[in-house]
C-alpha atoms as a PDB file:
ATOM      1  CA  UNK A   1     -33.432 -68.943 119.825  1.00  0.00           C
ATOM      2  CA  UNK A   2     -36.168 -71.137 118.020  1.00  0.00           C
ATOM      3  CA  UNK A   3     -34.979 -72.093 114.522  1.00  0.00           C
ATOM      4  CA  UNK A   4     -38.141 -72.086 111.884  1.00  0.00           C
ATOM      5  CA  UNK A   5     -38.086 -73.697 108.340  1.00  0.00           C
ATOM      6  CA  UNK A   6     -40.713 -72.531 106.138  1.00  0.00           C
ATOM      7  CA  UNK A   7     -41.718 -74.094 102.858  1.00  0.00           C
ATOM      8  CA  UNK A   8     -42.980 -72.300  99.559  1.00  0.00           C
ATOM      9  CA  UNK A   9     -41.174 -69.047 101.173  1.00  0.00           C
ATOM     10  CA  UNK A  10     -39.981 -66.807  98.613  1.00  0.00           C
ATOM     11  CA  UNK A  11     -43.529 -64.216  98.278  1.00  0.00           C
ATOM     12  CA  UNK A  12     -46.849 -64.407  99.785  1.00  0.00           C
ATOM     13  CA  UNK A  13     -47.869 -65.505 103.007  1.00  0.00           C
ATOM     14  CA  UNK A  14     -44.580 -67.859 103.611  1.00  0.00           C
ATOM     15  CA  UNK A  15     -42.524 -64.585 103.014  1.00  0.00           C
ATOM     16  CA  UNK A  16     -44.491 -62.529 105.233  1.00  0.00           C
ATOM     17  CA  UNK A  17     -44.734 -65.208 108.030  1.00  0.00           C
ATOM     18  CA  UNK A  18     -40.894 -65.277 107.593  1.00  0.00           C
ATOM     19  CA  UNK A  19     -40.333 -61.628 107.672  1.00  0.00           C
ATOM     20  CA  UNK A  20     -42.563 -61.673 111.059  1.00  0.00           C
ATOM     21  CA  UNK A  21     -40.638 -64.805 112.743  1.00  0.00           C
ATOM     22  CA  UNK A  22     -37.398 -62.734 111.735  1.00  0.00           C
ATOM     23  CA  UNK A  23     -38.587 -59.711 113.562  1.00  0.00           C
ATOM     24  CA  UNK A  24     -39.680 -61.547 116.428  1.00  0.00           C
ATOM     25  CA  UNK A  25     -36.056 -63.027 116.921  1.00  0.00           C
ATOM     26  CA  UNK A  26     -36.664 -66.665 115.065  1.00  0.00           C
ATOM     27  CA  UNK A  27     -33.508 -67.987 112.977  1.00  0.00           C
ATOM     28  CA  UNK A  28     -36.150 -68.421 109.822  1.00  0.00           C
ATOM     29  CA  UNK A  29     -34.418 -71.246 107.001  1.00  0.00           C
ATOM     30  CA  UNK A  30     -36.235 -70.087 103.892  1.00  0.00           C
ATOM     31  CA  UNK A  31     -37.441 -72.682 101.676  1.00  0.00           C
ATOM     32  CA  UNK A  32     -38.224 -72.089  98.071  1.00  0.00           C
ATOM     33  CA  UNK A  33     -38.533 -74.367  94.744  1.00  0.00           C
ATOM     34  CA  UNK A  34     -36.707 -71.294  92.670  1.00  0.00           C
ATOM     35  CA  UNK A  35     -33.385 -70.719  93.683  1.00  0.00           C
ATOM     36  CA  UNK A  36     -33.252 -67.458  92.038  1.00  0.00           C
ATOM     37  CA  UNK A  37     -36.207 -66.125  94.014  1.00  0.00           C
ATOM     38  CA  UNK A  38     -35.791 -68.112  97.435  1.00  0.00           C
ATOM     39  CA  UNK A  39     -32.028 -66.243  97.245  1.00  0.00           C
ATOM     40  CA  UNK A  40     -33.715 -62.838  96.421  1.00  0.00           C
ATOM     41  CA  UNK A  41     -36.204 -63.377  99.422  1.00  0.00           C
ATOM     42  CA  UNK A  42     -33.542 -64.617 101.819  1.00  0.00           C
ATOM     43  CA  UNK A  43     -31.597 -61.913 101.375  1.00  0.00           C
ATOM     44  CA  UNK A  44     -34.171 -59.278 101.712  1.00  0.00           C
ATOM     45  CA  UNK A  45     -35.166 -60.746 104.873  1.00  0.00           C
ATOM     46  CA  UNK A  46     -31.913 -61.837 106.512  1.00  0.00           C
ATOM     47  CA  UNK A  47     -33.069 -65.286 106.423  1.00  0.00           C
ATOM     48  CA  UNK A  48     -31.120 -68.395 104.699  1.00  0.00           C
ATOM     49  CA  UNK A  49     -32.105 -70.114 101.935  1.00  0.00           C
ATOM     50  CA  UNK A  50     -32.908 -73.564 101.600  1.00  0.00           C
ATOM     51  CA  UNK A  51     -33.666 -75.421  98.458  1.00  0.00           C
ATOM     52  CA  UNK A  52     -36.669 -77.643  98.089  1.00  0.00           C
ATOM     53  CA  UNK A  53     -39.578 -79.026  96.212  1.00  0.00           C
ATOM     54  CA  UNK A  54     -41.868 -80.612  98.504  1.00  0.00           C
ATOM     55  CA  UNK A  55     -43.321 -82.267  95.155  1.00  0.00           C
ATOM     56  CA  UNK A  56     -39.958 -84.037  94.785  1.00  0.00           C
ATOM     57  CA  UNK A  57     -38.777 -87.163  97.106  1.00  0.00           C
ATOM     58  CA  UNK A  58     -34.661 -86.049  96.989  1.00  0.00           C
ATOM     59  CA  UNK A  59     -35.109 -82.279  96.821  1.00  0.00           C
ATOM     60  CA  UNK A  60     -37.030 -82.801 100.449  1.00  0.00           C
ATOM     61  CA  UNK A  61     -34.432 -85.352 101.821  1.00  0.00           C
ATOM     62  CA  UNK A  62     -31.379 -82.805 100.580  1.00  0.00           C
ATOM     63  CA  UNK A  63     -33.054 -80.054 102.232  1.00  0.00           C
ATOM     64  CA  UNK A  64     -33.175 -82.210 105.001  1.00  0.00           C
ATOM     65  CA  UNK A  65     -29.637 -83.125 104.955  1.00  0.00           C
ATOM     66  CA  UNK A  66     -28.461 -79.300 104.457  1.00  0.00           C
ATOM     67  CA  UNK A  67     -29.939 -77.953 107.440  1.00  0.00           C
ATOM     68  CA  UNK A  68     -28.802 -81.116 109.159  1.00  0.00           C
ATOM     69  CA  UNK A  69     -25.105 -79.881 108.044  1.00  0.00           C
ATOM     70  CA  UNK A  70     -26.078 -76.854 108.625  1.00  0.00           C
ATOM     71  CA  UNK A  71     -28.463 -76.012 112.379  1.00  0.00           C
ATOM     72  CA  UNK A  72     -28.414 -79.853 112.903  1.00  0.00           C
ATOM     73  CA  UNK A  73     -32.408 -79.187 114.369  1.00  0.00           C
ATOM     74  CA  UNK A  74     -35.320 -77.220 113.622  1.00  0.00           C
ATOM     75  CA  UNK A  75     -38.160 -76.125 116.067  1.00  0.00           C
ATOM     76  CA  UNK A  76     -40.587 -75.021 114.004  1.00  0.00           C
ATOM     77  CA  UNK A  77     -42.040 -76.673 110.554  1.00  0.00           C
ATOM     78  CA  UNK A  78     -43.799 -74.626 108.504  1.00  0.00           C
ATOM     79  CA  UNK A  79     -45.808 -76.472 105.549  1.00  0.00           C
ATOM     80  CA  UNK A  80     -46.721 -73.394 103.518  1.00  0.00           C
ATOM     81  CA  UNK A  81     -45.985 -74.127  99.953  1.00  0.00           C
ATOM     82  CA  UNK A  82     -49.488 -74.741  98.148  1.00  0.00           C
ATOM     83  CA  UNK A  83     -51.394 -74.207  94.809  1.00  0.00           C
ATOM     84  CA  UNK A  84     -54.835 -73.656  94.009  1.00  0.00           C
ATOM     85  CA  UNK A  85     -55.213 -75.682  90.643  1.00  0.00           C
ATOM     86  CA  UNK A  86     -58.371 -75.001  88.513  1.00  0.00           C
ATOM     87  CA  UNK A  87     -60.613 -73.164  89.571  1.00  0.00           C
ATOM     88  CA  UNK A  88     -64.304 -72.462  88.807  1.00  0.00           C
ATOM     89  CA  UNK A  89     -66.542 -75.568  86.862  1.00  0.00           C
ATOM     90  CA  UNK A  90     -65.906 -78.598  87.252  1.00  0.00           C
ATOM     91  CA  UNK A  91     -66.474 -80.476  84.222  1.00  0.00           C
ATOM     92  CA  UNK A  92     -63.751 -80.319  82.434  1.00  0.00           C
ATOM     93  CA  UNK A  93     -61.411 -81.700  85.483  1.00  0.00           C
ATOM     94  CA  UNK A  94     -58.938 -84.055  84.930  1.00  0.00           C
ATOM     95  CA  UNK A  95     -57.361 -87.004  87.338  1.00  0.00           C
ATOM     96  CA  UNK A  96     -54.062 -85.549  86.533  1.00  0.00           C
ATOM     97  CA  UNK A  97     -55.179 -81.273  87.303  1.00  0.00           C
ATOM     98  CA  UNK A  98     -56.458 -83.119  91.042  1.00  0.00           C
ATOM     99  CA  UNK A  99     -53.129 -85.428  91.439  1.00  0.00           C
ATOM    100  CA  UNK A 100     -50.691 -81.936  90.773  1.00  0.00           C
ATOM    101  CA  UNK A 101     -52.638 -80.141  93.355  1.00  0.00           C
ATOM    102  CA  UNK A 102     -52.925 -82.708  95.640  1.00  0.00           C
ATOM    103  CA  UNK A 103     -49.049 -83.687  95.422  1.00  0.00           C
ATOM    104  CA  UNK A 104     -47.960 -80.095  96.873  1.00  0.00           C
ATOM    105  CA  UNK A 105     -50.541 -79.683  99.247  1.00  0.00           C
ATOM    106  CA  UNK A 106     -51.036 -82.752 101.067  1.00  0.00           C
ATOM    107  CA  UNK A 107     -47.935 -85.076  99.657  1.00  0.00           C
ATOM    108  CA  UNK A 108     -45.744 -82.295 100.085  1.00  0.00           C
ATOM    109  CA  UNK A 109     -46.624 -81.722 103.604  1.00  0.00           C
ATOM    110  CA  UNK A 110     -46.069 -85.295 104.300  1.00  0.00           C
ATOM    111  CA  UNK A 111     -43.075 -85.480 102.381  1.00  0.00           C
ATOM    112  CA  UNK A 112     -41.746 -82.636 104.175  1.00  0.00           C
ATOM    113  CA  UNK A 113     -42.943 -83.343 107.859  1.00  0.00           C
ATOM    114  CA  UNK A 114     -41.220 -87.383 107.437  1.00  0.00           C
ATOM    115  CA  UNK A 115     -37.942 -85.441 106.458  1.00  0.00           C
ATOM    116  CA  UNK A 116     -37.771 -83.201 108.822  1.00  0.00           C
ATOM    117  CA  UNK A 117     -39.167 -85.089 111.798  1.00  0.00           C
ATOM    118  CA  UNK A 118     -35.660 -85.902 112.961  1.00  0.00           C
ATOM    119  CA  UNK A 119     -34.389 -82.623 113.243  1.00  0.00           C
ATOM    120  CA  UNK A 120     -38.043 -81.536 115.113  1.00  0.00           C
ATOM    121  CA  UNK A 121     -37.780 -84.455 117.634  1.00  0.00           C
ATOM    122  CA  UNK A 122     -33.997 -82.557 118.953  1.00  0.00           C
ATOM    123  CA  UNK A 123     -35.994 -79.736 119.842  1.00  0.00           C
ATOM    124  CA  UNK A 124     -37.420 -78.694 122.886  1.00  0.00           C
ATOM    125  CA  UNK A 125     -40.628 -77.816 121.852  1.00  0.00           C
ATOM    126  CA  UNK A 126     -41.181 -79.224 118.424  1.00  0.00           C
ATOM    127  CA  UNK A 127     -43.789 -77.054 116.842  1.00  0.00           C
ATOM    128  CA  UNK A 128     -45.469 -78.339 113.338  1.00  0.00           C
ATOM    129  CA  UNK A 129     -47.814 -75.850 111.608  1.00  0.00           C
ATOM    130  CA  UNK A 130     -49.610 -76.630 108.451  1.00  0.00           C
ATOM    131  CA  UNK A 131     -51.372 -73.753 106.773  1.00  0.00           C
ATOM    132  CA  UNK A 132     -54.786 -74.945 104.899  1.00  0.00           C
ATOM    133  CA  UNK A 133     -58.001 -72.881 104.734  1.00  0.00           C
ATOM    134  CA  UNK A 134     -61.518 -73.091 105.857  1.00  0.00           C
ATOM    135  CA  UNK A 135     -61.807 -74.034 101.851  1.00  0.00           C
ATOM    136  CA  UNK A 136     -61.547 -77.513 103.099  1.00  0.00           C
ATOM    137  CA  UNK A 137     -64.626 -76.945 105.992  1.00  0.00           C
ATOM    138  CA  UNK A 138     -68.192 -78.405 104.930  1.00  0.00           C
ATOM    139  CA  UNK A 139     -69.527 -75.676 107.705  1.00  0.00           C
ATOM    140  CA  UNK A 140     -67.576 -73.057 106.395  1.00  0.00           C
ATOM    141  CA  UNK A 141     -68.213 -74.056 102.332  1.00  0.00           C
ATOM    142  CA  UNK A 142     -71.850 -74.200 103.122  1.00  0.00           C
ATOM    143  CA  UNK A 143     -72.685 -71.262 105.068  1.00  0.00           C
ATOM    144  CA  UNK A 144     -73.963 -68.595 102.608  1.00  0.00           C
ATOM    145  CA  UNK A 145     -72.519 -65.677 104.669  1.00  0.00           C
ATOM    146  CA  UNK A 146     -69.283 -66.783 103.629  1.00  0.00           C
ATOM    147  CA  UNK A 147     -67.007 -65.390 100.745  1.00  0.00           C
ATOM    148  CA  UNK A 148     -66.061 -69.378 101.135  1.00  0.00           C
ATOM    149  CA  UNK A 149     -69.601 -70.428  99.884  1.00  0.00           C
ATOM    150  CA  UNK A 150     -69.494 -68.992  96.703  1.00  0.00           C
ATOM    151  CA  UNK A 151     -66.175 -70.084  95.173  1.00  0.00           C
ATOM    152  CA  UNK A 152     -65.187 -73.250  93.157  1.00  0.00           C
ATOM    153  CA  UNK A 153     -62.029 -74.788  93.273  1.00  0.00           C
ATOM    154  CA  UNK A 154     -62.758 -78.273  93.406  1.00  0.00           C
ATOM    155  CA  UNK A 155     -58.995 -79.636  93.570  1.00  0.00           C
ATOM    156  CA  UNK A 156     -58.101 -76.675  95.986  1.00  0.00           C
ATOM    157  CA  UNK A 157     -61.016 -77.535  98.267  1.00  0.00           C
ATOM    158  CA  UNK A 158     -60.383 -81.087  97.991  1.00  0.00           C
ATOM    159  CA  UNK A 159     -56.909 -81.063  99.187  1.00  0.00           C
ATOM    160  CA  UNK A 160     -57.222 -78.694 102.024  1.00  0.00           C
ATOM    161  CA  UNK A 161     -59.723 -80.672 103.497  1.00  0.00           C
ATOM    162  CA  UNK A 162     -57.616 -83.783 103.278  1.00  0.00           C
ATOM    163  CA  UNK A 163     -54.398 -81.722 104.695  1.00  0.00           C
ATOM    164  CA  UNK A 164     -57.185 -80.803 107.696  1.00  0.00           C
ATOM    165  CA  UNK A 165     -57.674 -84.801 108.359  1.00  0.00           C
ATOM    166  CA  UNK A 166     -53.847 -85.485 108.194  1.00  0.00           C
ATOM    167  CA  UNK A 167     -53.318 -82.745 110.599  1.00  0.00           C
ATOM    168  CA  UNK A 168     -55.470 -84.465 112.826  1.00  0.00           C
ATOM    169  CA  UNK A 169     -54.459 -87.681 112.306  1.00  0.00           C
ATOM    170  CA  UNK A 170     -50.397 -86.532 112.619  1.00  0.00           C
ATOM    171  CA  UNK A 171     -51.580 -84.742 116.057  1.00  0.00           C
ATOM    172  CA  UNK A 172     -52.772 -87.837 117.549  1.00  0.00           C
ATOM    173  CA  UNK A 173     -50.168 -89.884 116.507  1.00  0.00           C
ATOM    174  CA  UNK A 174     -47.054 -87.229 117.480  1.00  0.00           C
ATOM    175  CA  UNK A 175     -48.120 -86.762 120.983  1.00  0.00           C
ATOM    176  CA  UNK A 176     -44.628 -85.269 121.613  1.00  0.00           C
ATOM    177  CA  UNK A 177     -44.849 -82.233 118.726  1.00  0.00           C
ATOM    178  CA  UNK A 178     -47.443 -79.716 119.324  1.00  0.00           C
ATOM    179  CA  UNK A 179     -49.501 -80.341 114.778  1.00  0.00           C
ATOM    180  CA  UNK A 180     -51.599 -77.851 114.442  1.00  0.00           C
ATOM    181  CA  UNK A 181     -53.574 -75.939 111.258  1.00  0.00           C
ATOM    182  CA  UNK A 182     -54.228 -72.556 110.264  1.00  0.00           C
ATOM    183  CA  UNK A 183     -56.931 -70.974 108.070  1.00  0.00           C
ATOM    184  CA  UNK A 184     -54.945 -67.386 106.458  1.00  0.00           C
ATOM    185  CA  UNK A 185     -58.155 -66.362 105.267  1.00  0.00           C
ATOM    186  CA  UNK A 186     -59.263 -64.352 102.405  1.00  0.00           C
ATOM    187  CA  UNK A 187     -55.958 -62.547 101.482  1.00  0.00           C
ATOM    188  CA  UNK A 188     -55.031 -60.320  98.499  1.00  0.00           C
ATOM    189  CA  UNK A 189     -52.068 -62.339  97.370  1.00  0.00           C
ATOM    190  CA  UNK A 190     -50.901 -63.287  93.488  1.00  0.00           C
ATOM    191  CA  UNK A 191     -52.204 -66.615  94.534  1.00  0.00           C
ATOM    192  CA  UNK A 192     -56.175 -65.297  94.238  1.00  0.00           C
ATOM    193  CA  UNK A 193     -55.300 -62.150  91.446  1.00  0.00           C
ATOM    194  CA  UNK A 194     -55.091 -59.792  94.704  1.00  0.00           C
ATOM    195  CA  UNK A 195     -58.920 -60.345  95.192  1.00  0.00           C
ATOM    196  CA  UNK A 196     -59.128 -60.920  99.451  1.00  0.00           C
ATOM    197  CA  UNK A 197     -60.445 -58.342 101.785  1.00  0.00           C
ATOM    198  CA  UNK A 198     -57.190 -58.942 104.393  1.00  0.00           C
ATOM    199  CA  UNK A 199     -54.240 -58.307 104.108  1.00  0.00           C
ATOM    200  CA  UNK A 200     -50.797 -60.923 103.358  1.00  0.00           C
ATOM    201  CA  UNK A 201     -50.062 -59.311 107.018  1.00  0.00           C
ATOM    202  CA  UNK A 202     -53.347 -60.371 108.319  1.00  0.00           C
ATOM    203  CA  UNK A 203     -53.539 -63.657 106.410  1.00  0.00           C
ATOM    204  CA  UNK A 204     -49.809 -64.640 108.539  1.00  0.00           C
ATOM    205  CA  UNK A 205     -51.650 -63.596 112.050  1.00  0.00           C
ATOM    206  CA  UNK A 206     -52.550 -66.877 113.279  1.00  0.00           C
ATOM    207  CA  UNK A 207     -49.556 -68.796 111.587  1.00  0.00           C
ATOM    208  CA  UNK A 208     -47.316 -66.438 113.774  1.00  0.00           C
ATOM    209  CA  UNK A 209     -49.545 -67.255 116.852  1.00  0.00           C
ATOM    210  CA  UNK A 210     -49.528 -70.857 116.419  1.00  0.00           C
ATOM    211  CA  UNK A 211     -45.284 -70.100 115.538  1.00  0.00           C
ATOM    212  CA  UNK A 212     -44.773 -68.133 118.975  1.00  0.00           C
ATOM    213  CA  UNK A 213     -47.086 -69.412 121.262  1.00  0.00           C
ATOM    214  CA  UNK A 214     -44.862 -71.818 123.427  1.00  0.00           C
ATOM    215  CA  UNK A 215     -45.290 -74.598 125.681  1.00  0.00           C
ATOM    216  CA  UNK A 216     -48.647 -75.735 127.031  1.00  0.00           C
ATOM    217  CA  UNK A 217     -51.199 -75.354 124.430  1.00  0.00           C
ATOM    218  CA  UNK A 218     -52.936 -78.105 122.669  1.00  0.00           C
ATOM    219  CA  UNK A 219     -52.475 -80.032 119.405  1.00  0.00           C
ATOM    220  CA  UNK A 220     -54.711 -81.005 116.954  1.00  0.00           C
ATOM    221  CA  UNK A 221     -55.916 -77.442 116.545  1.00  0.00           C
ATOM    222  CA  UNK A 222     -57.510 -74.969 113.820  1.00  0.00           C
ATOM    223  CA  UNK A 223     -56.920 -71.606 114.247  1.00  0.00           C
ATOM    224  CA  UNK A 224     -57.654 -68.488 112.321  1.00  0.00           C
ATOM    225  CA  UNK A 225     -56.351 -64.567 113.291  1.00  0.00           C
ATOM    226  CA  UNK A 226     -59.623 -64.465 115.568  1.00  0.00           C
ATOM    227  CA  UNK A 227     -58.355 -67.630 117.398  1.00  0.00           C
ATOM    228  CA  UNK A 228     -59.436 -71.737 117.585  1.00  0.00           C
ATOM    229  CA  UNK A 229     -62.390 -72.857 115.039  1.00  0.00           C
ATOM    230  CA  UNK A 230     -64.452 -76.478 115.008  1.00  0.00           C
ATOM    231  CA  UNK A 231     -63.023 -79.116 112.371  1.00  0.00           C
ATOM    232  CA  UNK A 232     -66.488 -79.165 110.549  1.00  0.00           C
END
């Protein structure tokens, strides 16, 4: 039974990823900043909970530790938690609006991925999934028949295409774990004020691909629910 720990868990598109991975038989370790609302999830979805802000060096290791103590391994890491930051112009952006954003969404993912990468290498099939956004394409960004195109959210944008880089750069280097990224799409979730055209269900599709493919596909990958886009 593959054993799945998913980051920033609690609502949105880690909660619906987890409720999927339940139903399709995964042992899902919840993972949630709030206690109080990663508890409430959890036991919604008959998943456990796991305490942890990827923003914070010894909340990550004790998470580490506590499913250590707890499943001693993990097949699947899901780096969902994220925030979006300031959105619209630019001008009034400060170094310290970029550094919060950036901190979850790219040092929390490698925060995360260094803690858990012991428990990942006892599996057989180690499976890491990071979930960015074609936000952080140029092609994508600059192509006028995009929704993409014609939003700002310049430390949002910013750190998805870095986590889109590291993703590559973690895939070349971890031959032996299967690092790949996925774009959710334009989603109606709290995160955008319930603005996107798909669905939370439709925004998990190609997380839970990438989760329950198996063996013998490639790394190094960016998918979306219609399947494997360029890194452009």
């Amino acid at each position: 039974m593959t054993t799945t720990f998913i980051t920033g868990a609690n609502k949105g598109l880690g909660y619906e990823t987890a409720r999927r991975l339940i139903e399709q038989g995964h042992i899902v370790l919840l993972g949630a900043r709030d206690a109080s609302a990663g508890n409430a999830a959890a036991g919604k979805l008959g998943a456990r909970f796991v305490q942890i802000d990827v923003t914070d060096d010894d909340s990550v290791a004790a998470a580490a530790a506590d499913v250590e103590h707890h499943e001693g391994w993990i097949d699947v890491l899901i780096n969902n938690a994220g925030i979006q930051g300031p959105a619209g112009d630019p001008s009034d952006l400060t170094g310290a609006d970029v550094l919060s954003v950036l901190d979850v969404n790219v040092v929390g993912v490698v925060r995360a991925t260094t803690a858990f990468l012991p428990l990942l290498s006892r599996s057989a099939d180690p499976v890491i999934i990071n979930v960015s956004s074609g936000m952080g394409l140029l092609e994508v960004t600059h192509d006028p028949s995009r929704v993409e195109s014609t939003y700002l959210a310049p430390a949002y944008t910013s750190s998805k295409a870095a986590l889109v880089m590291l993703t590559t750069q973690y895939a070349k280097a971890l031959t032996g774990i299967r690092i790949n990224a996925a774009d959710p799409g334009y989603i109606a979730t709290e995160f955008n004020g319930y603005s996107g055209p798909q669905t939370v269900t439709e925004g998990t599709d190609a997380i839970v691909a990438l989760a329950t493919e198996g063996r013998g596909h490639g790394s190094g990958r960016f998918v979306d629910r219609h399947g494997e886009i360029t890194w452009s």
